[in-house]
N, C-alpha and C. Protein backbone atom coordinates (compact mmCIF):
# COMPACT_ATOMS: atom_id res chain seq x y z
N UNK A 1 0.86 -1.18 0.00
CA UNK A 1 0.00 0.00 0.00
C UNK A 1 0.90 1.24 0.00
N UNK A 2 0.56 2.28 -1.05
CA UNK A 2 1.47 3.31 -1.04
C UNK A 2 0.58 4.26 -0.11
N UNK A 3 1.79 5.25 0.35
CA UNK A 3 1.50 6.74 1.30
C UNK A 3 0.43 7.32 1.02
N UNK A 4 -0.29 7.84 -0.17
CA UNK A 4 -1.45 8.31 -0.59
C UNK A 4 -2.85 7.24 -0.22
N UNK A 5 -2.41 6.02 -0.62
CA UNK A 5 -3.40 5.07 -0.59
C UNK A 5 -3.98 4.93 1.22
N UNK A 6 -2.85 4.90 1.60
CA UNK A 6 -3.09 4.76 3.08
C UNK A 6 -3.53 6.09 3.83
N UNK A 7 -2.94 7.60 3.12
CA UNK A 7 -3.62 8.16 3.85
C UNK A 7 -5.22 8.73 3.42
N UNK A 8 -5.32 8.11 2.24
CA UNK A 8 -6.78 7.71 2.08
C UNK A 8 -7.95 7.30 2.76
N UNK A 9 -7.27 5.72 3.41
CA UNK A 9 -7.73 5.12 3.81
C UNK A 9 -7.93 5.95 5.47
N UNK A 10 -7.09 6.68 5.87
CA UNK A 10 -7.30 7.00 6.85
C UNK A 10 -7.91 8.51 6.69
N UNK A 11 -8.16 9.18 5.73
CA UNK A 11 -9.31 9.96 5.82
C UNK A 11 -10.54 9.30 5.22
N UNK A 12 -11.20 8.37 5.01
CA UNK A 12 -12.30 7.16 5.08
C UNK A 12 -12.78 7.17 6.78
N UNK A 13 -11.59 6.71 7.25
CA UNK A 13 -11.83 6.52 8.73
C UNK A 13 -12.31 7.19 9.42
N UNK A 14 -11.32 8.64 9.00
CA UNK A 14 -11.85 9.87 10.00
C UNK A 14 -13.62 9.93 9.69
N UNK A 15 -13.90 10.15 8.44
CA UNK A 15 -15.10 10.83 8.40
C UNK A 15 -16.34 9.81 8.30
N UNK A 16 -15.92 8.49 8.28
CA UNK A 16 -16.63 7.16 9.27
C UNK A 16 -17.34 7.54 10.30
N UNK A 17 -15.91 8.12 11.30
CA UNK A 17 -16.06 8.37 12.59
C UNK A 17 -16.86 9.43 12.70
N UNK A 18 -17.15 10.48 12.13
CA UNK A 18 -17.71 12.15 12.34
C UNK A 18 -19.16 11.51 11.88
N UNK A 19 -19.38 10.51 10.78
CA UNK A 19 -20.41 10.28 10.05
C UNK A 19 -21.45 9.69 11.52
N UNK A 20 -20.77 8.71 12.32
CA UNK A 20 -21.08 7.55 13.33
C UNK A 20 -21.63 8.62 14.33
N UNK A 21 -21.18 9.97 14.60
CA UNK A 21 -20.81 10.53 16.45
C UNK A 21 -22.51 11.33 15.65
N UNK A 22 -22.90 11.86 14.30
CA UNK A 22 -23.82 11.88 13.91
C UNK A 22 -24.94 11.59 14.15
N UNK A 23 -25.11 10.67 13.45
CA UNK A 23 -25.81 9.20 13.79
C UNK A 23 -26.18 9.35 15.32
N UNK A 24 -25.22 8.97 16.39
CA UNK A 24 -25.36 8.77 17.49
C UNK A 24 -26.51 10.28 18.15
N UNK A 25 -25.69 11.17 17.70
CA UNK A 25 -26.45 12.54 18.14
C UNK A 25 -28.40 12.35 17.70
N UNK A 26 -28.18 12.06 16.56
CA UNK A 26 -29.87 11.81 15.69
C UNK A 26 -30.76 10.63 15.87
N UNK A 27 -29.66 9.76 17.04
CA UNK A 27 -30.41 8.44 17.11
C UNK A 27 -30.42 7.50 16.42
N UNK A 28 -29.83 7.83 15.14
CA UNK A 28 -29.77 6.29 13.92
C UNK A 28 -28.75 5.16 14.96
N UNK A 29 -28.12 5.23 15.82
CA UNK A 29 -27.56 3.98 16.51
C UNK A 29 -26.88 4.74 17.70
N UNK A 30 -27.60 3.36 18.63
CA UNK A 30 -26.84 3.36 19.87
C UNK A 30 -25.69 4.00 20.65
N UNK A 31 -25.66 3.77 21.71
CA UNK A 31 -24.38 4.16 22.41
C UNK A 31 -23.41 3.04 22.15
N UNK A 32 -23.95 2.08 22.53
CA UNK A 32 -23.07 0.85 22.77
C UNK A 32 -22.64 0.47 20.71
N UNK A 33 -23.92 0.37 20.06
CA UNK A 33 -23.16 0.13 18.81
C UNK A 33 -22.40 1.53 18.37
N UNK A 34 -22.46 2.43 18.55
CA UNK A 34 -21.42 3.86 18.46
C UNK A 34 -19.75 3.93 19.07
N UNK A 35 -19.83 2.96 20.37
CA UNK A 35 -18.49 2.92 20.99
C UNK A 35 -17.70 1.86 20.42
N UNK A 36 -19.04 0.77 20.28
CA UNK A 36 -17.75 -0.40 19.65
C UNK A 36 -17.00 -0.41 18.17
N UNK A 37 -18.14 0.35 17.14
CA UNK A 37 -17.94 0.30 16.17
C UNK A 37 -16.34 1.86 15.57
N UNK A 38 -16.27 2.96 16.88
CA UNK A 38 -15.60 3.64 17.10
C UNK A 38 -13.99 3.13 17.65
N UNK A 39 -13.95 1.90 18.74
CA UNK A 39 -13.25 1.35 19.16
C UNK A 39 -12.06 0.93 17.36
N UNK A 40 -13.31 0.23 16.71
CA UNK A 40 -12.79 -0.43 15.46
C UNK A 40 -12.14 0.79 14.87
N UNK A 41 -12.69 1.44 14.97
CA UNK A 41 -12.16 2.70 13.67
C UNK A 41 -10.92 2.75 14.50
N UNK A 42 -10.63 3.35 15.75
CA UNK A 42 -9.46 3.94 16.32
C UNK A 42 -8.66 2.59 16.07
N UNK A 43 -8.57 1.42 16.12
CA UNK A 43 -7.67 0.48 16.06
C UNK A 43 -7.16 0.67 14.57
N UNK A 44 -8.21 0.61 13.63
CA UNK A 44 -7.80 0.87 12.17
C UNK A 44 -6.71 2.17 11.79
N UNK A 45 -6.91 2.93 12.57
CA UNK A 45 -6.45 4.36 12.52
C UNK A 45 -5.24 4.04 12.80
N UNK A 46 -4.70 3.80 13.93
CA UNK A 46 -3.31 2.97 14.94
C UNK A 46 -2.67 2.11 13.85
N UNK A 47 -3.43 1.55 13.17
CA UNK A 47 -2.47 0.41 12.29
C UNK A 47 -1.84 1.27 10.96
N UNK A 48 -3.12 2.15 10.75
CA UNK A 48 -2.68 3.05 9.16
C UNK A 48 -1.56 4.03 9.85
N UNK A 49 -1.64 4.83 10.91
CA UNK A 49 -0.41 5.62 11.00
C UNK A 49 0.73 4.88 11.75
N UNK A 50 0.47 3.52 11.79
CA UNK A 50 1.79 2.67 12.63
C UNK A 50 2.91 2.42 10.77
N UNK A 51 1.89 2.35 9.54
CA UNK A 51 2.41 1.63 8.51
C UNK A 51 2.92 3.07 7.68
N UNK A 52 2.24 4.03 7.95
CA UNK A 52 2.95 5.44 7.55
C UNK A 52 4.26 5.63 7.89
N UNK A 53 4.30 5.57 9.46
CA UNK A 53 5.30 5.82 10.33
C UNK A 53 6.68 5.33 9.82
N UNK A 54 5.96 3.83 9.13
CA UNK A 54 7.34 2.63 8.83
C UNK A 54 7.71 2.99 7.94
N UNK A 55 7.18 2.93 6.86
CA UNK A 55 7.16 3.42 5.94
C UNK A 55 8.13 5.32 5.10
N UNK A 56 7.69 5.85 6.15
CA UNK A 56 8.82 7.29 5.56
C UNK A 56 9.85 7.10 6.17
N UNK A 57 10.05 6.52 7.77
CA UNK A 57 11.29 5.76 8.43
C UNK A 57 12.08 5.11 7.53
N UNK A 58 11.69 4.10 6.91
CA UNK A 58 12.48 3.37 5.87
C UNK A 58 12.83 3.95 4.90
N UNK A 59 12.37 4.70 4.27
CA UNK A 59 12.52 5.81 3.26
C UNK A 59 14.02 7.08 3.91
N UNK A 60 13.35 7.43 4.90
CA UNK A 60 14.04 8.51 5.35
C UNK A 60 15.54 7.80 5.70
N UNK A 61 15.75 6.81 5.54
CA UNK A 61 17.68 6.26 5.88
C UNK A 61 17.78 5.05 4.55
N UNK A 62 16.71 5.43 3.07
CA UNK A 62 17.41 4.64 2.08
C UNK A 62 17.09 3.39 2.07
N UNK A 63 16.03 3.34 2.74
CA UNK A 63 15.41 1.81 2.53
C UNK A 63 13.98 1.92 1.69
N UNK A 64 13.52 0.38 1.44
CA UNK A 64 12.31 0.53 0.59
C UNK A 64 11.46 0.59 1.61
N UNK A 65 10.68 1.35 1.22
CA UNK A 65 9.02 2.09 1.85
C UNK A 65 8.17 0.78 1.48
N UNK A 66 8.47 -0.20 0.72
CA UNK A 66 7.22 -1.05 0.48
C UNK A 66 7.85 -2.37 1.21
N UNK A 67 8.62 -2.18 1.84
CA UNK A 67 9.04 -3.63 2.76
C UNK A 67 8.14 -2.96 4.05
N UNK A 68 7.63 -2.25 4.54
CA UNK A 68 6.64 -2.06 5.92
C UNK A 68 6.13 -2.71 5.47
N UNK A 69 5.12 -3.64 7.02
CA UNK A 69 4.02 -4.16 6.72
C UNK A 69 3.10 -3.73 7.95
N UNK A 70 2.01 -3.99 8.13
CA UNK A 70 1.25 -3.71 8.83
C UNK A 70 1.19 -4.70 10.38
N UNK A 71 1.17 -3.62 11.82
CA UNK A 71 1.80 -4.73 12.52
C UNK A 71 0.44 -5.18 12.77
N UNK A 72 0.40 -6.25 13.49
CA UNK A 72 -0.62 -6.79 14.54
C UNK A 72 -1.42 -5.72 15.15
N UNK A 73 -2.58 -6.02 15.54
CA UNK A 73 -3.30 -5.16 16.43
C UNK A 73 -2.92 -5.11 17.71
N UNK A 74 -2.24 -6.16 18.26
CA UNK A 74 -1.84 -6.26 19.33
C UNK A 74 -0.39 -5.42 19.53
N UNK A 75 -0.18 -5.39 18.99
CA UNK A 75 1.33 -4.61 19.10
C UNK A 75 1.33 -3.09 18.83
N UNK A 76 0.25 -3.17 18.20
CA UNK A 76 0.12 -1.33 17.45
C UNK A 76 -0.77 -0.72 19.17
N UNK A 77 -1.54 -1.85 18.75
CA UNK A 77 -2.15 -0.75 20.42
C UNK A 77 -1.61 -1.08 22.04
N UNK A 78 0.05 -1.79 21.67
CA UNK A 78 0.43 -1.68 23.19
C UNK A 78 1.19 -0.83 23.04
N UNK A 79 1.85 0.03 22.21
CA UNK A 79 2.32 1.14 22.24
C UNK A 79 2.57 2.14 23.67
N UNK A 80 3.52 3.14 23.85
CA UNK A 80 4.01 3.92 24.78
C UNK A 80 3.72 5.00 24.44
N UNK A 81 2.74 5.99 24.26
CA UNK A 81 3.08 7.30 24.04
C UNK A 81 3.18 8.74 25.41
């Protein structure tokens, strides 16, 4: 997946999310289906800027940008920030 493609994908996400908090305000869905389905987006989000991240990193010291791959969910969201 190239840089454009992905940050595509992650403005999809964003406005998922704005589309959902919507919704929630107007009543088309739940609290509970609003948080979980939000939960998903933010994990999706974590993985697209974990593969950005790798990605200009590798680039930025002369390596190929298309050897990143996308980590685990588990690893993207045990993160330290």
């Amino acid at each position: 997946m190239q840089d454009n493609e992905i940050l595509t994908r992650i403005n999809d996400l964003v406005s998922e999310e704005h589309e959902l908090r919507g919704k929630l305000a107007s009543g088309e869905v739940t609290t509970d289906e609003e948080n979980a389905r939000v939960k998903e987006l933010e994990v999706a989000l974590d993985q697209c800027w974990d593969l950005l991240r790798q990605r200009r990193a590798r680039r930025s010291v002369g390596e190929d940008p298309d050897s990143a791959a996308a980590r685990p969910v588990s690893e993207v969201e045990n993160y330290q920030q």
